[in-house]
N, C-alpha and C. Protein backbone atom coordinates (compact mmCIF):
# COMPACT_ATOMS: atom_id res chain seq x y z
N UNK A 1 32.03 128.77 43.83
CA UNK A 1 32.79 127.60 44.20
C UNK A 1 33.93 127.97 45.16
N UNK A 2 34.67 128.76 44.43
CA UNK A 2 35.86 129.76 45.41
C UNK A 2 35.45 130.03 47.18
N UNK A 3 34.14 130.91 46.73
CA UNK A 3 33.70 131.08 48.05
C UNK A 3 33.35 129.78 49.52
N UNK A 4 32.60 128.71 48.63
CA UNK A 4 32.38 127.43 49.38
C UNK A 4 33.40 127.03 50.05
N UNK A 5 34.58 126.64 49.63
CA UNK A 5 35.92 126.33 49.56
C UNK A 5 36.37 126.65 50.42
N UNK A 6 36.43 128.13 50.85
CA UNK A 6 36.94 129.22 51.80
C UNK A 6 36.31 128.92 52.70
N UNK A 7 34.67 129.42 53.05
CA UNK A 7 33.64 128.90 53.58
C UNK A 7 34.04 127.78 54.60
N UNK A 8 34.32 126.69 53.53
CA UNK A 8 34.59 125.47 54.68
C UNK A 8 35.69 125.23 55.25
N UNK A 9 36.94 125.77 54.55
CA UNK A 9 38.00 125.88 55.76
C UNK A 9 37.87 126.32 56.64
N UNK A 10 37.24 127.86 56.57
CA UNK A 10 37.02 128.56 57.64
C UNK A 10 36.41 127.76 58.75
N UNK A 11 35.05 127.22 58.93
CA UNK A 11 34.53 126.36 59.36
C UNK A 11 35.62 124.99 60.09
N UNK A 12 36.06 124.34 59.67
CA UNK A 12 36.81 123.15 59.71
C UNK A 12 37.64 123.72 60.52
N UNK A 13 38.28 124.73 60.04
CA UNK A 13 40.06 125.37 61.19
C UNK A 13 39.68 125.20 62.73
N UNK A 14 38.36 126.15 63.22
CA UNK A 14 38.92 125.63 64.41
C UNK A 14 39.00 124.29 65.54
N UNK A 15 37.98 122.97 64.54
CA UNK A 15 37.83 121.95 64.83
C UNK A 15 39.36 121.33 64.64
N UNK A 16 40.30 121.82 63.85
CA UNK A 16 41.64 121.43 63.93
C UNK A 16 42.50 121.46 64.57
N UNK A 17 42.28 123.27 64.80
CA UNK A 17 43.14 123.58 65.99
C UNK A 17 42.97 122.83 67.05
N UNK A 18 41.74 122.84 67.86
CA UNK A 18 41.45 122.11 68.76
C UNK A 18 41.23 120.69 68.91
N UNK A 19 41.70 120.15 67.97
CA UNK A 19 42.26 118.75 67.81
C UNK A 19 43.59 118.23 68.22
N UNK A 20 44.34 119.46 68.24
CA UNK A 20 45.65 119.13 68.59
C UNK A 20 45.67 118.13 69.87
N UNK A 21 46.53 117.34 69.67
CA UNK A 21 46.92 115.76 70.61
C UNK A 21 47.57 116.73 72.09
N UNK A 22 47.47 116.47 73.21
CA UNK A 22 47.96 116.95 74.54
C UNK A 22 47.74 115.81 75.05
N UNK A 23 48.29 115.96 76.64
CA UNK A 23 48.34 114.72 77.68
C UNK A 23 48.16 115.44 79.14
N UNK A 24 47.18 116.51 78.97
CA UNK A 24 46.85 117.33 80.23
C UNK A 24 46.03 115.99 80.80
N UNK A 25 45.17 115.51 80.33
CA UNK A 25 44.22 115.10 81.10
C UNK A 25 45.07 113.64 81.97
N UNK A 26 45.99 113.24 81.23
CA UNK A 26 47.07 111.99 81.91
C UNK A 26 47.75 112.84 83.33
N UNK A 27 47.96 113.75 83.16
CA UNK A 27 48.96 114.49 84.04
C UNK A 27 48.28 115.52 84.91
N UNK A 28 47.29 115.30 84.77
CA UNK A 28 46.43 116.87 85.52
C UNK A 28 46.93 116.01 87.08
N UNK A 29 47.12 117.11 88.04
CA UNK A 29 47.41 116.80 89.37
C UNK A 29 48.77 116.99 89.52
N UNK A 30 49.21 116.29 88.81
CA UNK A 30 50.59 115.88 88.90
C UNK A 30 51.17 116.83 88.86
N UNK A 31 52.05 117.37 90.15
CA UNK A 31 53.45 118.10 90.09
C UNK A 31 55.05 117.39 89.50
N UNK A 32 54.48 115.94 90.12
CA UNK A 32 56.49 115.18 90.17
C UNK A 32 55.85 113.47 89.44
N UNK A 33 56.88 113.38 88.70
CA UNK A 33 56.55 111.79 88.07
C UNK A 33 57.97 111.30 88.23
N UNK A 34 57.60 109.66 88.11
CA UNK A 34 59.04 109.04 88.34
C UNK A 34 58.95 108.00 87.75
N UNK A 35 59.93 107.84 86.37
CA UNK A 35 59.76 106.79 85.78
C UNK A 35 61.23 106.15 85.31
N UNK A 36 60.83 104.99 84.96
CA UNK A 36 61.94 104.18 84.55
C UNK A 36 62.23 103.42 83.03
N UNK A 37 63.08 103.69 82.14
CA UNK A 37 62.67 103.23 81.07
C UNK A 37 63.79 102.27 80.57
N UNK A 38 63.30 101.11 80.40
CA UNK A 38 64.08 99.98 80.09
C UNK A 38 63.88 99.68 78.62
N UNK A 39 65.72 99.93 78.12
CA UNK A 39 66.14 100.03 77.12
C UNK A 39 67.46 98.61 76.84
N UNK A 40 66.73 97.60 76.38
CA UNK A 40 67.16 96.87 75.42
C UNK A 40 67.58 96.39 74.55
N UNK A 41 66.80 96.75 73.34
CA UNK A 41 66.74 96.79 71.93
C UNK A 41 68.74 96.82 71.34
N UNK A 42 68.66 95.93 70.57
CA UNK A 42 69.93 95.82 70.18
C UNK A 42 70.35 96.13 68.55
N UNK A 43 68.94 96.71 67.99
CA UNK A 43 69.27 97.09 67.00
C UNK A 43 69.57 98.65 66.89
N UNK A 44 70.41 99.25 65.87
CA UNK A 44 70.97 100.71 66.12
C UNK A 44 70.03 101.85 65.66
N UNK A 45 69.37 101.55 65.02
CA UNK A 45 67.99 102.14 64.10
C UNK A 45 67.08 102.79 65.75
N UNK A 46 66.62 101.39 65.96
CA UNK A 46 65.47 101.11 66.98
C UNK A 46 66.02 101.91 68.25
N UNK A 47 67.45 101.61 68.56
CA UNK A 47 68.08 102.28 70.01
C UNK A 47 67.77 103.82 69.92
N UNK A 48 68.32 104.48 68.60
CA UNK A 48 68.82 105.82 68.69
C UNK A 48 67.26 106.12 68.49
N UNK A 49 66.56 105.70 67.76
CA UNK A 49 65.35 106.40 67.98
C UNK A 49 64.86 106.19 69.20
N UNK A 50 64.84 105.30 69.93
CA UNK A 50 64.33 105.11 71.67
C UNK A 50 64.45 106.42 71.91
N UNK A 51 66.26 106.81 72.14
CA UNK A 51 66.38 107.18 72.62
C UNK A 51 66.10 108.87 72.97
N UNK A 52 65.62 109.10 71.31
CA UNK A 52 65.55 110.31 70.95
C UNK A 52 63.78 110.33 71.39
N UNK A 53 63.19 109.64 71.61
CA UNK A 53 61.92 109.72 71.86
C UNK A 53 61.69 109.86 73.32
N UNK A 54 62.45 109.07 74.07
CA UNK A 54 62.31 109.25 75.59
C UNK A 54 63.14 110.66 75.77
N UNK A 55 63.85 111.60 75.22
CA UNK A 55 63.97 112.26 74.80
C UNK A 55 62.87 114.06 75.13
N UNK A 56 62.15 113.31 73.99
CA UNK A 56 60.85 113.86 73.71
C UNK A 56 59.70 113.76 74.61
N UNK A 57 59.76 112.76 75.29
CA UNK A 57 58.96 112.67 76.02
C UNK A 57 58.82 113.52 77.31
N UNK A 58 60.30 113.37 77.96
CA UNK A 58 60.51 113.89 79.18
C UNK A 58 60.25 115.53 78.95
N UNK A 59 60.57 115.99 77.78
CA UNK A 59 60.03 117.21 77.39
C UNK A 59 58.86 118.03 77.09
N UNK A 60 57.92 116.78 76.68
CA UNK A 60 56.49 117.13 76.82
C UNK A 60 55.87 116.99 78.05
N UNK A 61 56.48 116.28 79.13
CA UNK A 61 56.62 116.33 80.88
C UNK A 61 56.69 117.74 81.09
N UNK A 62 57.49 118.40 80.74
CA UNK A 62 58.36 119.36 81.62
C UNK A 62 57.20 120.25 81.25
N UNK A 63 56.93 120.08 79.98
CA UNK A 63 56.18 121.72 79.43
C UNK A 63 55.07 121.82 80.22
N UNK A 64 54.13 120.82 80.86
CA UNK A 64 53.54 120.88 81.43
C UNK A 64 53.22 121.00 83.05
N UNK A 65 54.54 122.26 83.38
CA UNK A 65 55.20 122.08 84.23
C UNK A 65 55.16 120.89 85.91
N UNK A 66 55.28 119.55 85.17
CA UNK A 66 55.61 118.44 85.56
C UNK A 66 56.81 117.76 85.89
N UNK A 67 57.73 117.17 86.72
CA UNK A 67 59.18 117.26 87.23
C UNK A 67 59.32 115.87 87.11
N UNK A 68 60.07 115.87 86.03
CA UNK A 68 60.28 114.27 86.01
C UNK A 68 61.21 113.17 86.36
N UNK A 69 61.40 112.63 87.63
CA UNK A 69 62.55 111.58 87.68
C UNK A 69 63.14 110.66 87.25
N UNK A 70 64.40 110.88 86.31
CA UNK A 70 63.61 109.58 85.56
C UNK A 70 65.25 108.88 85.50
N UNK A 71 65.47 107.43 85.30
CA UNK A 71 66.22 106.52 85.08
C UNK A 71 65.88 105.80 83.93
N UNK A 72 66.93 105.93 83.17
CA UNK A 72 67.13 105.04 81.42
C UNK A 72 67.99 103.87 81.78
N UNK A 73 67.32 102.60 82.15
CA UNK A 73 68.26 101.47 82.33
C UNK A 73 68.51 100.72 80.85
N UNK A 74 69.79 100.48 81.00
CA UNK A 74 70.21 99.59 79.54
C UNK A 74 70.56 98.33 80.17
N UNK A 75 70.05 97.60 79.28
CA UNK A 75 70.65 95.59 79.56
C UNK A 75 70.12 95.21 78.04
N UNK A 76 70.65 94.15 77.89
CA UNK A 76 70.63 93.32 76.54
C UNK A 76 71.32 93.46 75.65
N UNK A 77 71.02 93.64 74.69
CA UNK A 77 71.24 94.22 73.33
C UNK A 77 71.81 96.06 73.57
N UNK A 78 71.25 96.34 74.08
CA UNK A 78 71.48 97.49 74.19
C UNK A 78 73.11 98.19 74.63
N UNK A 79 73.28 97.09 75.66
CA UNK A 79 74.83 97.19 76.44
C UNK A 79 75.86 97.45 75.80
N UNK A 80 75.87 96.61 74.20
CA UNK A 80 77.14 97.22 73.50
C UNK A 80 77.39 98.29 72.82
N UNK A 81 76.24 98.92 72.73
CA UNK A 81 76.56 99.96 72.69
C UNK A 81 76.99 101.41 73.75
N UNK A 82 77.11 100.67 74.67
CA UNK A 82 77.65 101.72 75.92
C UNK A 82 79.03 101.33 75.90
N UNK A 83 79.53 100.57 75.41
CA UNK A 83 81.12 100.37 75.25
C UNK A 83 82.09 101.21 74.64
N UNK A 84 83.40 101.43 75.55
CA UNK A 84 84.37 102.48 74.53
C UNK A 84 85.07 100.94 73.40
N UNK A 85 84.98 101.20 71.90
CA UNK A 85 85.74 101.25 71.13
C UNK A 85 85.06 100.27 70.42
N UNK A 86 85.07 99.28 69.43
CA UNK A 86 84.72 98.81 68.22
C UNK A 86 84.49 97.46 68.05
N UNK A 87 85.17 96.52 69.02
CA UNK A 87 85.44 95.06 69.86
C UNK A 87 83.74 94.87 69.94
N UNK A 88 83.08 94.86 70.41
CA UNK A 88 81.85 94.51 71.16
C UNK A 88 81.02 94.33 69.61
N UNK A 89 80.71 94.97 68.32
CA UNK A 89 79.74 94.98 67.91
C UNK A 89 80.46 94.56 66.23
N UNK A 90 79.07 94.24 65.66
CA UNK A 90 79.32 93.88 64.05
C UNK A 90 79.37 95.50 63.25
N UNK A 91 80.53 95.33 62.51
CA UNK A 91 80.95 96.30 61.90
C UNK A 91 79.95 96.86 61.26
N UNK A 92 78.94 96.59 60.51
CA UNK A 92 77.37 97.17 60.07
C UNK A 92 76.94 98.11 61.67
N UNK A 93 76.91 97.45 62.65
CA UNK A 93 76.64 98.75 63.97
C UNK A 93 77.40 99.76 63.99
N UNK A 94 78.49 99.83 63.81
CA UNK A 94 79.28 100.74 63.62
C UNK A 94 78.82 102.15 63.74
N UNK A 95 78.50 102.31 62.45
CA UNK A 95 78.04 103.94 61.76
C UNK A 95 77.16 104.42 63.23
N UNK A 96 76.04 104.28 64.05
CA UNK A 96 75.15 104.72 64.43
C UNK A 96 76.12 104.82 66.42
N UNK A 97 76.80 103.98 66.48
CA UNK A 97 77.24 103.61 67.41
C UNK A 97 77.60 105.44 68.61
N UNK A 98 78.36 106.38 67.55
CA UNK A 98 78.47 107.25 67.99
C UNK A 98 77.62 108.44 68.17
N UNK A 99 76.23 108.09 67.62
CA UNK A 99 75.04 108.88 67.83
C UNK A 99 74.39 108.59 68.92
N UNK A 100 74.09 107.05 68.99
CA UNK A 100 73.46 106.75 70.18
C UNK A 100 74.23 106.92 71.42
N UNK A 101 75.36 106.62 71.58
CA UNK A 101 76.26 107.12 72.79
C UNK A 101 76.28 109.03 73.04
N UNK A 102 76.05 109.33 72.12
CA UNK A 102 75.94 111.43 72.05
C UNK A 102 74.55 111.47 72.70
N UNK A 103 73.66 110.80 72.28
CA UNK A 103 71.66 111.02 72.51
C UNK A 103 71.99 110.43 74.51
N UNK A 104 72.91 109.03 74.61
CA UNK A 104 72.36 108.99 76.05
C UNK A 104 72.89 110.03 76.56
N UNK A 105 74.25 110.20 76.52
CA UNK A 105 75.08 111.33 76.85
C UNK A 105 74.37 112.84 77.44
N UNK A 106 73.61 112.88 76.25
CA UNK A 106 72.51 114.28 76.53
C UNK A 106 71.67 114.17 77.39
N UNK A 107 71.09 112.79 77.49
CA UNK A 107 70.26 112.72 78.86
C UNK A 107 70.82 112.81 79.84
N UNK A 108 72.13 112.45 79.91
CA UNK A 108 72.52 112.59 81.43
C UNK A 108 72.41 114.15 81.78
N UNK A 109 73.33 114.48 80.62
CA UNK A 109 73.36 116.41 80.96
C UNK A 109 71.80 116.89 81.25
N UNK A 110 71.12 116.17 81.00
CA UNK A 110 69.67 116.81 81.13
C UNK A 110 69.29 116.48 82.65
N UNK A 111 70.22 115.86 83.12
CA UNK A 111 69.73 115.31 84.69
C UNK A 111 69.31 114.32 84.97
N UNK A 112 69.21 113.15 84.14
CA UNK A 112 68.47 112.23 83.96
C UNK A 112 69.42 111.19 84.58
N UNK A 113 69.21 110.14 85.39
CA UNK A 113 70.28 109.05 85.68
C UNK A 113 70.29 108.28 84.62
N UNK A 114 71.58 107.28 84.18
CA UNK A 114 71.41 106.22 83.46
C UNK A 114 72.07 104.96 84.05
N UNK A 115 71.71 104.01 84.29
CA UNK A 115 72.50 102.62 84.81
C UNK A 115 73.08 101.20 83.22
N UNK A 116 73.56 101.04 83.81
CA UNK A 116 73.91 99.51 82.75
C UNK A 116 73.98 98.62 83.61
N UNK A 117 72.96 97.45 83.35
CA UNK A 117 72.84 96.18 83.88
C UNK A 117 74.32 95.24 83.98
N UNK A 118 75.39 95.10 85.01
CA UNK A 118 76.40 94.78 85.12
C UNK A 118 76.29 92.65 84.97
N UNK A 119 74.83 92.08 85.17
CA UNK A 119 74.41 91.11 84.44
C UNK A 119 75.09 90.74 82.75
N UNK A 120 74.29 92.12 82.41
CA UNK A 120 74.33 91.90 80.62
C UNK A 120 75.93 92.14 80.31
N UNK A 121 76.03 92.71 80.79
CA UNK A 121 77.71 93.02 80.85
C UNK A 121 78.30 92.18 80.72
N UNK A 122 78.27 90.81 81.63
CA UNK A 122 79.06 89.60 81.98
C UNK A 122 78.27 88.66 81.10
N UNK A 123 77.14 88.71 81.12
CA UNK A 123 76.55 87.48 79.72
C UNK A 123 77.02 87.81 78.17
N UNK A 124 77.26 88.93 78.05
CA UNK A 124 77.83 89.50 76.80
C UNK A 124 79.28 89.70 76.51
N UNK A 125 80.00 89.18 77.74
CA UNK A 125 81.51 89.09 78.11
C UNK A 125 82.30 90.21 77.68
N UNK A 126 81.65 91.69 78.20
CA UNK A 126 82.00 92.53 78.23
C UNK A 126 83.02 93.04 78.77
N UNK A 127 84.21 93.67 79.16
CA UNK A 127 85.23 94.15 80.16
C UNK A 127 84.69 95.51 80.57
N UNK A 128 84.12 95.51 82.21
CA UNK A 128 83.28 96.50 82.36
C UNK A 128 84.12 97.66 82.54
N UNK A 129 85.00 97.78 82.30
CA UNK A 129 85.90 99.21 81.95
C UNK A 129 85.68 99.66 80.80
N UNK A 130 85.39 98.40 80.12
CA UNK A 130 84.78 99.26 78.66
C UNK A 130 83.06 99.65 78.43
N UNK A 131 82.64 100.07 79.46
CA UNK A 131 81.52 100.93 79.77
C UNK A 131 81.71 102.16 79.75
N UNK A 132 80.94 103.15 78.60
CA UNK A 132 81.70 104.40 79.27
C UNK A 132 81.08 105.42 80.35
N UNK A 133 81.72 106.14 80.57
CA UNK A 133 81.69 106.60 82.13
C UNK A 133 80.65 107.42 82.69
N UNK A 134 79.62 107.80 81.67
CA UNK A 134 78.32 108.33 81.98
C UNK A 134 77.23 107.05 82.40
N UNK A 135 77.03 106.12 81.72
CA UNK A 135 76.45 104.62 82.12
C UNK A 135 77.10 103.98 83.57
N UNK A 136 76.91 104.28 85.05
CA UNK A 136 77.96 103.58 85.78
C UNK A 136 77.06 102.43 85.73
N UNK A 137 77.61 101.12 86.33
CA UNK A 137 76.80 99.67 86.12
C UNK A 137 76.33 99.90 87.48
N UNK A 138 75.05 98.75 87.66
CA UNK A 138 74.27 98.40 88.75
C UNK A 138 74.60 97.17 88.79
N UNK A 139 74.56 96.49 89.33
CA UNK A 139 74.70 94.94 89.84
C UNK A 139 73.97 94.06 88.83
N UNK A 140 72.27 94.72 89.08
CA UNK A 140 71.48 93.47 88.53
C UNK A 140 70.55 94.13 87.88
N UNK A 141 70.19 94.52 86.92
CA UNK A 141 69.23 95.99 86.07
C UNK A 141 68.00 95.17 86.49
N UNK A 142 67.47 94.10 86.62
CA UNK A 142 65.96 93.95 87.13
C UNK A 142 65.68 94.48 88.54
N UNK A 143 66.94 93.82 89.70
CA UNK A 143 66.48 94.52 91.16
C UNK A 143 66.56 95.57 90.91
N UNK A 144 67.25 96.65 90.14
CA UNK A 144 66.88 98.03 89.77
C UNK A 144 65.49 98.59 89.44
N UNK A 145 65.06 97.89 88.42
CA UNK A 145 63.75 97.70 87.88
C UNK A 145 62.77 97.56 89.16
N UNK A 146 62.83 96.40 89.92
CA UNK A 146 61.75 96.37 91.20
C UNK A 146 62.02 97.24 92.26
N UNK A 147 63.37 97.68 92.51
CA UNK A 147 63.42 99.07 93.26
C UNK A 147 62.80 100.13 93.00
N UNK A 148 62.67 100.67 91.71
CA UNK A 148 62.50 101.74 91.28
C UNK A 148 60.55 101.88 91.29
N UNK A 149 60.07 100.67 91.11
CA UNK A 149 58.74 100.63 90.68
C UNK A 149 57.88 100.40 92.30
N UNK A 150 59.12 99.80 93.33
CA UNK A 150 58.39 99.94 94.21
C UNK A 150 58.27 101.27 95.15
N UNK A 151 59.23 102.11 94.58
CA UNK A 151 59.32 103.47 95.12
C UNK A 151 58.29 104.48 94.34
N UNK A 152 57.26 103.48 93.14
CA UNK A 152 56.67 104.42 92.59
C UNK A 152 56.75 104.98 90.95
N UNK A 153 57.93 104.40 90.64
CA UNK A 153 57.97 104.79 89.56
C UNK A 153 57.29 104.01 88.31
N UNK A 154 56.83 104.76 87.36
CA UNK A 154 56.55 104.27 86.10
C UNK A 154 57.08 103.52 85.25
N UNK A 155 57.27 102.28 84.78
CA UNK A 155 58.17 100.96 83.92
C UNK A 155 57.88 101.49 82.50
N UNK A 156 58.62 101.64 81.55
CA UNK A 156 58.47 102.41 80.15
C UNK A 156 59.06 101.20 79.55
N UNK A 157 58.58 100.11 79.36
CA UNK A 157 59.22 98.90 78.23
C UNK A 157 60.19 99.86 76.89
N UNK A 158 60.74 99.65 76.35
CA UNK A 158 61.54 100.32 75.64
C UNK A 158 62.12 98.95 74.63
N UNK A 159 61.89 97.86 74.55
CA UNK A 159 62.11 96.53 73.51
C UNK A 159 63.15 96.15 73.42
């Protein structure tokens, strides 16, 4: 019985190994990508994980030594949390508020641009000084959006 057991792992392993999930075949060719990922979402759960995933992503880019351009636009929901200080959001947002501002933060250091829709800003009656200073605003985060896509880049819905 012991032996069977063994037997069939043995067997099975390397159908596993070589199961492992990759994205060569999405990216084969590709030296340079350029994408854009529009980040919304106004819940704090949903943001910080976005953000930690686009994150992840741009990293499974790179490994494949692939060069990625990329712009994280925020509008909606998303905007108050690019604000300095406590005014903008329901005290339940609170707690997460200073994680997700650390996660975009890191993208920038990673090279990554980030914009804030200066729209959502003013529909959300924001004081755009209270943006902080890694997010600079764009005018209108959609003509951003059709700029960016007509130069080529990839649209990453983000909710």
């Amino acid at each position: 019985m012991r032996k069977t057991l063994i037997l069939t792992l043995v067997m099975l392993l390397p159908g596993l190994v070589s199961a492992a999930p990759e994205n060569s075949r999405a990216l084969a060719g590709l030296k340079n990508v350029g994408v854009i990922f529009d980040v919304n979402t106004g819940s704090p759960q949903k943001l910080l994980l976005r953000l930690k995933l686009i994150e992840e992503t741009l990293a499974s880019i790179a490994e494949v030594a692939v060069v990625p351009a990329v712009v994280v636009a925020f509008r909606g929901g998303a905007t108050r949390f690019m604000t300095q200080g406590d005014k903008y959001l329901p005290l339940e947002d609170l707690p997460l508020k200073d994680q997700i501002q650390t996660q975009a933060k890191r993208l920038k250091k990673l090279g990554y641009r980030l914009e804030q829709c200066a729209v959502a800003v003013r529909l959300l009656k924001i004081d755009p000084r209270d943006i902080i200073a890694e997010v600079p605003l764009v005018g209108n985060g959609y003509i951003s959006m059709i700029g960016y896509q007509n130069r080529g880049y990839a649209m990453v819905p983000m909710d």
